[in-house]
Protein backbone atom coordinates (compact mmCIF):
# COMPACT_ATOMS: atom_id res chain seq x y z
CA UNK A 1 113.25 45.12 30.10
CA UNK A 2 116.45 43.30 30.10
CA UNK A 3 119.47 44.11 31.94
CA UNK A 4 123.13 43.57 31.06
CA UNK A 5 125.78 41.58 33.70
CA UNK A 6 128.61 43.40 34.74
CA UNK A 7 130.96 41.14 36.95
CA UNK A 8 132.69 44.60 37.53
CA UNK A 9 129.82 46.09 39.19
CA UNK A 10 129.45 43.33 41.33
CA UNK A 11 132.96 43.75 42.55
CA UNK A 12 132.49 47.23 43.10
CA UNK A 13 129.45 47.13 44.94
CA UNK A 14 126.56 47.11 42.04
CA UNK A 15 126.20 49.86 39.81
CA UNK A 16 125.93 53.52 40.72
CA UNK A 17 122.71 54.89 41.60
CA UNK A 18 120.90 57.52 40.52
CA UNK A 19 121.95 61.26 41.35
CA UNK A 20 121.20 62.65 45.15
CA UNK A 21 120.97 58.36 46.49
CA UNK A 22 122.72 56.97 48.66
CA UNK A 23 125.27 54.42 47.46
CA UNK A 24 125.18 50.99 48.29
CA UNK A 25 127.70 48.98 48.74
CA UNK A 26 128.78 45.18 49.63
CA UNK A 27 131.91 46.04 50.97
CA UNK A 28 132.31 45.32 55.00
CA UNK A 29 132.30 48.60 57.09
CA UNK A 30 136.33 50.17 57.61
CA UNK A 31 135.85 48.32 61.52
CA UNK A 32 138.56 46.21 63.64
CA UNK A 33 135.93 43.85 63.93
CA UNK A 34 134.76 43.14 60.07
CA UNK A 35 138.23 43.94 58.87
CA UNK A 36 139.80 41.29 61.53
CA UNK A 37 141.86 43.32 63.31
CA UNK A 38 140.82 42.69 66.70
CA UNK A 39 144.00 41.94 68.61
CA UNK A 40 144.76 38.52 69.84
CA UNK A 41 146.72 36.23 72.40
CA UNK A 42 148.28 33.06 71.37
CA UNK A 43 150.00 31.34 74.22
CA UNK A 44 153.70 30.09 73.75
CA UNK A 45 154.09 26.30 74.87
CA UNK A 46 157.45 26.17 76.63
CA UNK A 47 158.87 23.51 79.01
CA UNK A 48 158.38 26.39 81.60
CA UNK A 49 155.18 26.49 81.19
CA UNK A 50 153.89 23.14 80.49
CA UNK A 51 155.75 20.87 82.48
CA UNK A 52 154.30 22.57 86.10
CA UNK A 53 150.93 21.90 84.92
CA UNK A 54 151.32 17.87 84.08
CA UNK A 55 152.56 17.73 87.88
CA UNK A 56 150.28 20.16 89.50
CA UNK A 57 147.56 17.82 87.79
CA UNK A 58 149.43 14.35 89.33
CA UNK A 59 149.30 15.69 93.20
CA UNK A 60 145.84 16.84 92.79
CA UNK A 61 143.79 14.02 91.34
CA UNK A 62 146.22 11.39 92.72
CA UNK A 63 144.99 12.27 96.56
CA UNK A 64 141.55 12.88 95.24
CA UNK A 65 141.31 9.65 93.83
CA UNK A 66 142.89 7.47 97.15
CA UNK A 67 140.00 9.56 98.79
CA UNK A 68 137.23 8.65 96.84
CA UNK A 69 138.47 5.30 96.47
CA UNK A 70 138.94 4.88 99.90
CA UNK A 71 135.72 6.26 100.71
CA UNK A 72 133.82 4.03 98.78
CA UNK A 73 135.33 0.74 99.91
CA UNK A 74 134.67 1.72 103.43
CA UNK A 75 130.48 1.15 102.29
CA UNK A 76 129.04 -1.40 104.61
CA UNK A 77 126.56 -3.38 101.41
CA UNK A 78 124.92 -6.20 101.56
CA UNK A 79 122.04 -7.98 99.37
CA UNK A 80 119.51 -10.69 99.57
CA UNK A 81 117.70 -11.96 96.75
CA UNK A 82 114.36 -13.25 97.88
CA UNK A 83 112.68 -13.60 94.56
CA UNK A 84 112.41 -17.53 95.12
CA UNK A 85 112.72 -18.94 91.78
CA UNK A 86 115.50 -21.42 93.18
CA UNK A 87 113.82 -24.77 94.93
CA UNK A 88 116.25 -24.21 97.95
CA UNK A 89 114.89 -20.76 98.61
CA UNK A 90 112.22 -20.12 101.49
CA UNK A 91 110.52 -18.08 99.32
CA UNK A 92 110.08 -20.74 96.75
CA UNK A 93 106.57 -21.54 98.17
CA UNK A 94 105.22 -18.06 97.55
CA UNK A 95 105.74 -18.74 93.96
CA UNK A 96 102.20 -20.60 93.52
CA UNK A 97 98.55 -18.09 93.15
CA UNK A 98 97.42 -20.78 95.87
CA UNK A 99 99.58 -19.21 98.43
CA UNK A 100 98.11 -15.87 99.90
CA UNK A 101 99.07 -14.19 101.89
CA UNK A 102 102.68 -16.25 101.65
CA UNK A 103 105.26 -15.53 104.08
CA UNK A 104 109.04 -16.33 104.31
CA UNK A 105 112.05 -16.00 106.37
CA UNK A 106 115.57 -15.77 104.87
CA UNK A 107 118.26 -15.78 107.85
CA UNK A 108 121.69 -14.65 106.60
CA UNK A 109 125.06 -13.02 108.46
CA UNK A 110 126.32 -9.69 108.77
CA UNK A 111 130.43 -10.57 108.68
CA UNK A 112 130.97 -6.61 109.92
CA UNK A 113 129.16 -4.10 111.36
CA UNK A 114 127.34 -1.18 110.27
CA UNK A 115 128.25 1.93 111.78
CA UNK A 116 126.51 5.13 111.26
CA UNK A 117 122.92 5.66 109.37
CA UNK A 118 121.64 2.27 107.35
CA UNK A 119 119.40 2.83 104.47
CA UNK A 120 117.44 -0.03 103.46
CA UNK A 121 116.62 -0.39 100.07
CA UNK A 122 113.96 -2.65 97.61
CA UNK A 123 115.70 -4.04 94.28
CA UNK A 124 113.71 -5.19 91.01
CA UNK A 125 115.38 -6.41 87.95
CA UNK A 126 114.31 -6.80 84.40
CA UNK A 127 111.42 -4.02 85.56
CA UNK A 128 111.25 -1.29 83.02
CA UNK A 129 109.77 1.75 84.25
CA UNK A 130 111.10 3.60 81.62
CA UNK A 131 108.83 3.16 79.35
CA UNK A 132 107.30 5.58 76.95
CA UNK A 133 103.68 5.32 78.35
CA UNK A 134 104.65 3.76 81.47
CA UNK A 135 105.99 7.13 82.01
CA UNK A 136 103.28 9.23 81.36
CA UNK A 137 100.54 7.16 83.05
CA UNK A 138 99.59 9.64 85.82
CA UNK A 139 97.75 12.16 86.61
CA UNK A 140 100.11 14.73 88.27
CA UNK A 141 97.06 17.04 89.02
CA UNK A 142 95.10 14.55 90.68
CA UNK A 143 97.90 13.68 92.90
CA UNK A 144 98.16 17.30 93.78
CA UNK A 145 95.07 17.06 95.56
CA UNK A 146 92.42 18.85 92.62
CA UNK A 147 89.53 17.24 93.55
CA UNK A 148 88.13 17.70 89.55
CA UNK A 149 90.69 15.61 88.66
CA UNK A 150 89.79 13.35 91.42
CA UNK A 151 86.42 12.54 89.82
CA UNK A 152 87.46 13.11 86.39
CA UNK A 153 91.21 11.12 86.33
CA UNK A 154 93.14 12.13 83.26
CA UNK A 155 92.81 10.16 79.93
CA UNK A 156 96.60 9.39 79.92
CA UNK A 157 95.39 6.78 83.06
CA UNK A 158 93.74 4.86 80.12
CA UNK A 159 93.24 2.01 81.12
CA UNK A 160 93.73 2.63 84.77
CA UNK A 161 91.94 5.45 84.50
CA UNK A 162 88.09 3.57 86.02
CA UNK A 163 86.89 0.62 87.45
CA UNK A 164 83.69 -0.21 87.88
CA UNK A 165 82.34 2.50 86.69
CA UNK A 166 84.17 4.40 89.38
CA UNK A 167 87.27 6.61 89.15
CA UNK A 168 90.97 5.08 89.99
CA UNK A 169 92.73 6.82 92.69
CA UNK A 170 95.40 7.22 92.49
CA UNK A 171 94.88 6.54 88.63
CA UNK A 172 97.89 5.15 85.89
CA UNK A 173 99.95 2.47 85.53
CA UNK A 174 102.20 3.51 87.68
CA UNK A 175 100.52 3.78 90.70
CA UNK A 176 98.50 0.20 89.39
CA UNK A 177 102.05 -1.78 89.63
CA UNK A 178 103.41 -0.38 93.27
CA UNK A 179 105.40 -2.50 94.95
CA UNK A 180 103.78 -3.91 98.02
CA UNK A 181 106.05 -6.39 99.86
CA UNK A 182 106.58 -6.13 103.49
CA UNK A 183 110.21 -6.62 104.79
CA UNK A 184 110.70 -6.37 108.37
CA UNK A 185 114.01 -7.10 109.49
CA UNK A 186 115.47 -9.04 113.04
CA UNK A 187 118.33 -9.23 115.14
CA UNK A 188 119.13 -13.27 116.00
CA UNK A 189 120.69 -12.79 120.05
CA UNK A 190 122.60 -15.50 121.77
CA UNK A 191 119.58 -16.62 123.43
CA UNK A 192 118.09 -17.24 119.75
CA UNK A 193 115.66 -15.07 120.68
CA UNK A 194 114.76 -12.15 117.48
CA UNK A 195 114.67 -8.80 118.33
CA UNK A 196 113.13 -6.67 116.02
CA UNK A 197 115.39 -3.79 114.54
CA UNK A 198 113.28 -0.71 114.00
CA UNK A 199 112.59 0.68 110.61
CA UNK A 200 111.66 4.18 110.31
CA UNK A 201 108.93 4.95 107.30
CA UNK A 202 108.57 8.71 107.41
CA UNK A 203 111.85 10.23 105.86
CA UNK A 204 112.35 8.23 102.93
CA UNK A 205 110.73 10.76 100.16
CA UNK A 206 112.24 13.81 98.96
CA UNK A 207 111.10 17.21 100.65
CA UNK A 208 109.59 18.73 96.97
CA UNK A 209 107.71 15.46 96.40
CA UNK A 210 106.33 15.18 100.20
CA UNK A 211 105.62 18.57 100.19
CA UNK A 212 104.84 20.18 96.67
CA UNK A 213 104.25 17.63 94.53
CA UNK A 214 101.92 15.34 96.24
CA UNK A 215 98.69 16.28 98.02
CA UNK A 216 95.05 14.86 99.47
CA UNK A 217 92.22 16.09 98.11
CA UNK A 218 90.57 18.61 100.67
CA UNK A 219 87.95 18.29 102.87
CA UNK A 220 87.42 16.94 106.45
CA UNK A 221 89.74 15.50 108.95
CA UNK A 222 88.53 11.92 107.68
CA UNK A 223 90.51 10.94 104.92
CA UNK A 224 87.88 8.19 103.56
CA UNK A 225 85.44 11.18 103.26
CA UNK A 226 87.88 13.01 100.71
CA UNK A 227 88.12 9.61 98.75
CA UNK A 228 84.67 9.43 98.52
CA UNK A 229 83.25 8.23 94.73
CA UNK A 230 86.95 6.38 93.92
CA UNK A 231 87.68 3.47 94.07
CA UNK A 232 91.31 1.83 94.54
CA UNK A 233 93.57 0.57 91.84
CA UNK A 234 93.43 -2.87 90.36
CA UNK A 235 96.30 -4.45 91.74
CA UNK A 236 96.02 -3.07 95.42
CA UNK A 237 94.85 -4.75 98.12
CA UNK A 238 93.85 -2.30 99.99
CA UNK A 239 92.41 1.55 99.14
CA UNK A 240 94.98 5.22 99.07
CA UNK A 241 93.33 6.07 102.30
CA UNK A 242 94.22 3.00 104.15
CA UNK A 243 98.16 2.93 103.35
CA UNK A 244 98.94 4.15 107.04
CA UNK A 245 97.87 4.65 110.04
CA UNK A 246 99.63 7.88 110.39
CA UNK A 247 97.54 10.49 109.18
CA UNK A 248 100.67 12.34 107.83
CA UNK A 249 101.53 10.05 105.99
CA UNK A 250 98.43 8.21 104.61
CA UNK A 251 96.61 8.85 101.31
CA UNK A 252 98.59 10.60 98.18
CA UNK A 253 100.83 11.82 100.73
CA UNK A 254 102.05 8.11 101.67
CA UNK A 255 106.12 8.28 101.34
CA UNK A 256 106.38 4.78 100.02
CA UNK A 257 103.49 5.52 97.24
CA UNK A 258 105.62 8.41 96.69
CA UNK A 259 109.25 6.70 96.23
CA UNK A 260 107.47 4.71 93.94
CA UNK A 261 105.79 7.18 91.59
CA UNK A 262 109.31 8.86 91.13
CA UNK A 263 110.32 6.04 88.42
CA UNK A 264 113.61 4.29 87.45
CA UNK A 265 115.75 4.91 84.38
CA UNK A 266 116.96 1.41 83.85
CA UNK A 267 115.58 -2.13 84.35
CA UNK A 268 117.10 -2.67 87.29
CA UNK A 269 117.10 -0.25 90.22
CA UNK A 270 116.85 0.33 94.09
CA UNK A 271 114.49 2.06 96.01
CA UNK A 272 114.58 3.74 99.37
CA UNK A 273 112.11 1.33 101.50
CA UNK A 274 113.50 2.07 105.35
CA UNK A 275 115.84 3.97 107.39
CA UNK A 276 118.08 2.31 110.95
CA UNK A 277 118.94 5.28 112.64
CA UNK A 278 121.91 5.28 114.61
CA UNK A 279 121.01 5.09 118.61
CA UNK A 280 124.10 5.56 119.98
CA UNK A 281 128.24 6.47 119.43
CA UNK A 282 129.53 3.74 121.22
CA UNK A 283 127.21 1.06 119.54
CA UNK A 284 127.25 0.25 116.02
CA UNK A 285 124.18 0.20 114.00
CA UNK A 286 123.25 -3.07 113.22
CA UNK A 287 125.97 -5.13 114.80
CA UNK A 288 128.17 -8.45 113.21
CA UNK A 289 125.66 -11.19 113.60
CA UNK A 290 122.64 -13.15 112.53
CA UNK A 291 120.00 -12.21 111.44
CA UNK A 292 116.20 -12.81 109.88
CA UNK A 293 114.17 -10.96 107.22
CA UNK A 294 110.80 -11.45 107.13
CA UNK A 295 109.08 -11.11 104.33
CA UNK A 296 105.74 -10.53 103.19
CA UNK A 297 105.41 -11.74 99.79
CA UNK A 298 102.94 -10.27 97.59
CA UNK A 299 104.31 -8.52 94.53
CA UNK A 300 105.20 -11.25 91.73
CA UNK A 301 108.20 -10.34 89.83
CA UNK A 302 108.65 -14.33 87.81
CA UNK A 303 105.96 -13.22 85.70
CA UNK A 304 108.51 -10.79 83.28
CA UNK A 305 111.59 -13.18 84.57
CA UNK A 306 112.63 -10.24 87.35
CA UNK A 307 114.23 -10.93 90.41
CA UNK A 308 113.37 -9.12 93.95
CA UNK A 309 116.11 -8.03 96.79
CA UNK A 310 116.20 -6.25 100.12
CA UNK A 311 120.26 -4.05 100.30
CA UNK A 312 121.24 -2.85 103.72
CA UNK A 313 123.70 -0.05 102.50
CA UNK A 314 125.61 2.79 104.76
CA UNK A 315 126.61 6.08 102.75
CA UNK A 316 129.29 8.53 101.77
CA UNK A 317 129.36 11.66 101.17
CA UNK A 318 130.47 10.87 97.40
CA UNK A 319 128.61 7.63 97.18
CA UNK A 320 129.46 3.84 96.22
CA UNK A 321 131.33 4.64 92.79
CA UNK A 322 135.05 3.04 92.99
CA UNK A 323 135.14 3.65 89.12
CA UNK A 324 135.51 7.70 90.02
CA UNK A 325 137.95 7.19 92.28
CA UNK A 326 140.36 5.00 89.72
CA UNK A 327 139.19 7.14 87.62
CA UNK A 328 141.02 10.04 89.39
CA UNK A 329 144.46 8.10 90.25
CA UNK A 330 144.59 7.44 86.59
CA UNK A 331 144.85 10.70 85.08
CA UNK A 332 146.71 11.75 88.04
CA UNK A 333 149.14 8.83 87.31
CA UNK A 334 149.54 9.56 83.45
CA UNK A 335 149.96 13.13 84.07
CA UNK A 336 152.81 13.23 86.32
CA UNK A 337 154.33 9.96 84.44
CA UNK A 338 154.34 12.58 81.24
CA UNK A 339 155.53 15.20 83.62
CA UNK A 340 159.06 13.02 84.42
CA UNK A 341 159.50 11.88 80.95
CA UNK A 342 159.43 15.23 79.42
CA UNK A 343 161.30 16.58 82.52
CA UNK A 344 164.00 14.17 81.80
CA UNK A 345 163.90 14.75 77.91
CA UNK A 346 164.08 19.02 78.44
CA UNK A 347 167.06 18.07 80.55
CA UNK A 348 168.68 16.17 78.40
CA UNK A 349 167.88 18.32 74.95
CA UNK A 350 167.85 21.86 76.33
CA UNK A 351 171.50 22.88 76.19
CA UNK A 352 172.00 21.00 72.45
CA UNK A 353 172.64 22.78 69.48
CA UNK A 354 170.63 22.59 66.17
CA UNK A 355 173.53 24.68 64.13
CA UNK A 356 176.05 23.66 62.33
CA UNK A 357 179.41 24.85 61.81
CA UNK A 358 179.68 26.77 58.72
CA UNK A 359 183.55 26.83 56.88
CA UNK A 360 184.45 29.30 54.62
């Protein structure tokens, strides 16, 4: 059955309904809220008002800034490429698949001294461990310590997943491409005579990771027993259980397996590989001098055109970013430089008269 359009009813809510309903209705309910009249604030900009907040902004983020800044310049840094690519460099040799194990010396000068706490660091270029399935290559449960997993590695491993028939562990392609150089790192004395700085392992991974995240399978007090039916990754040299001597930290459990497995962003990044503790107060770290790294070279970065460095870096509590600190003294800066000028134009403008003289 047809029905006429009334535009009228629509207005009105529809048409009436039939005797004892309840009318309906499209009109908003009679409410501050629906009929938007909710009261409201609407601040008046006056020279008063504005003017105190351009400067209170100036003296904040200008001292901020000088503090950051200064902070961050005061970072003891230093890097040494050791990749080898150039014919001059000692590492040069290592370059060849004839060569292993290769080993090289770079001597280089510390112009200052490091005071406090030295962190030293691992650098790859052009390395991207960012990628997609790079990423998820692992087997988080596995590394947890289930020993099903253990046996029966994850299919996201694929194709580090088995090897010989035998199970990868740990499994993935992350674990498959750890880096494995050695650096160890000497002091050249007067007498020419190196003396070893010490380099502390244990320290370097964060306290979830050591601790949550990262487990041996369970079992006995020999590790090799736990690890029993896998076999070790492609690419290492050496099996999970025979990273360390240390039983706390050998196996999955290993801080430099796990500063690895936590992976990079970008292509090139840094690494936590040692810590120099400070000894004493009244004797810098790692004094102004010579000195020697020694390096064990076995991961081959000229493959994918990446370069390898060892950084000897001290730390802040806001870090090495100069960028935040001019960052800071600029808006500071612009801020009070707006704060004069309109100081100076409210001054000059305030007691002027818009009105004109009316004759009758």
């Amino acid at each position: 059955m047809a029905m006429n359009y009334n535009a009228k009813d629509e207005v009105d809510g529809g048409p009436p309904c039939a005797p004892g309903g309840t009318a309906k209705t499209r009109r908003p309910d009679n409410t501050a809220f629906k009929q938007q009249r909710l009261p409201a604030w609407q601040p008046i900009l006056t020279a008063g008002t504005v003017l105190p907040i351009f400067f209170i902004i100036g003296l904040i983020f200008i001292p901020i800034g000088i503090g950051i800044f200064v902070t961050s310049n005061n970072i003891r840094e230093i890097e040494i490429d050791y990749t080898g690519t150039e014919p001059s460099s000692p590492c040069n040799k290592c370059l060849s698949p004839d060569v292993t194990p290769c080993f090289c010396t770079i001597n280089f000068t510390l112009e200052k001294s490091f005071e406090g706490n030295v962190f030293m660091y691992y650098g790859l270029s052009n390395f991207y461990q960012n990628h997609r399935r790079y990423v998820k290559s692992r087997d988080d449960s596995q590394l947890n310590g289930d020993s099903s997993a253990l046996l029966n590695p994850s299919k996201e491993c694929e194709p580090y997943r088995r090897n010989e028939d035998k199970p990868i562990a740990p499994c993935g392609a992350i674990a498959n491409s750890m880096f494995n150089d050695t650096l160890e790192l000497f002091l050249i004395g007067n007498d020419s005579y190196p003396i070893p700085i010490a380099l502390k392992k244990k320290g370097i991974a964060w306290w979830t990771d050591k601790n949550v995240k990262f487990r041996n399978p369970p079992g006995g007090d020999n590790l090799e027993e736990r690890f029993k039916g896998t076999t070790k990754p492609v690419n290492w040299l050496k099996p999970v259980y025979m990273l360390d001597s240390d039983p706390d930290n050998n196996g999955f459990i290993n801080e430099d397996f796990i500063v690895w497995m936590r992976t990079a962003a970008l292509p090139t990044f840094r690494k936590l590989y040692r810590l120099i503790e400070r000894k004493s107060d009244l004797h810098p770290t790692l004094p102004a001098g010579r000195y020697s790294l020694n390096v064990t070279y076995n991961y081959p970065v000229h493959y994918f055109d990446g370069r390898k460095r060892m950084i000897l870096s001290t730390i802040s509590w806001m870090g090495k970013n100069p960028f935040l600190g001019i960052a800071y003294i600029a808006v500071g800066s612009i801020s009070f430089l707006l704060g004069v000028v309109l100081l100076v134009i409210n001054h000059k403008y305030r007691n002027s008269s818009n009105t004109a003289d009316i004759t009758i």
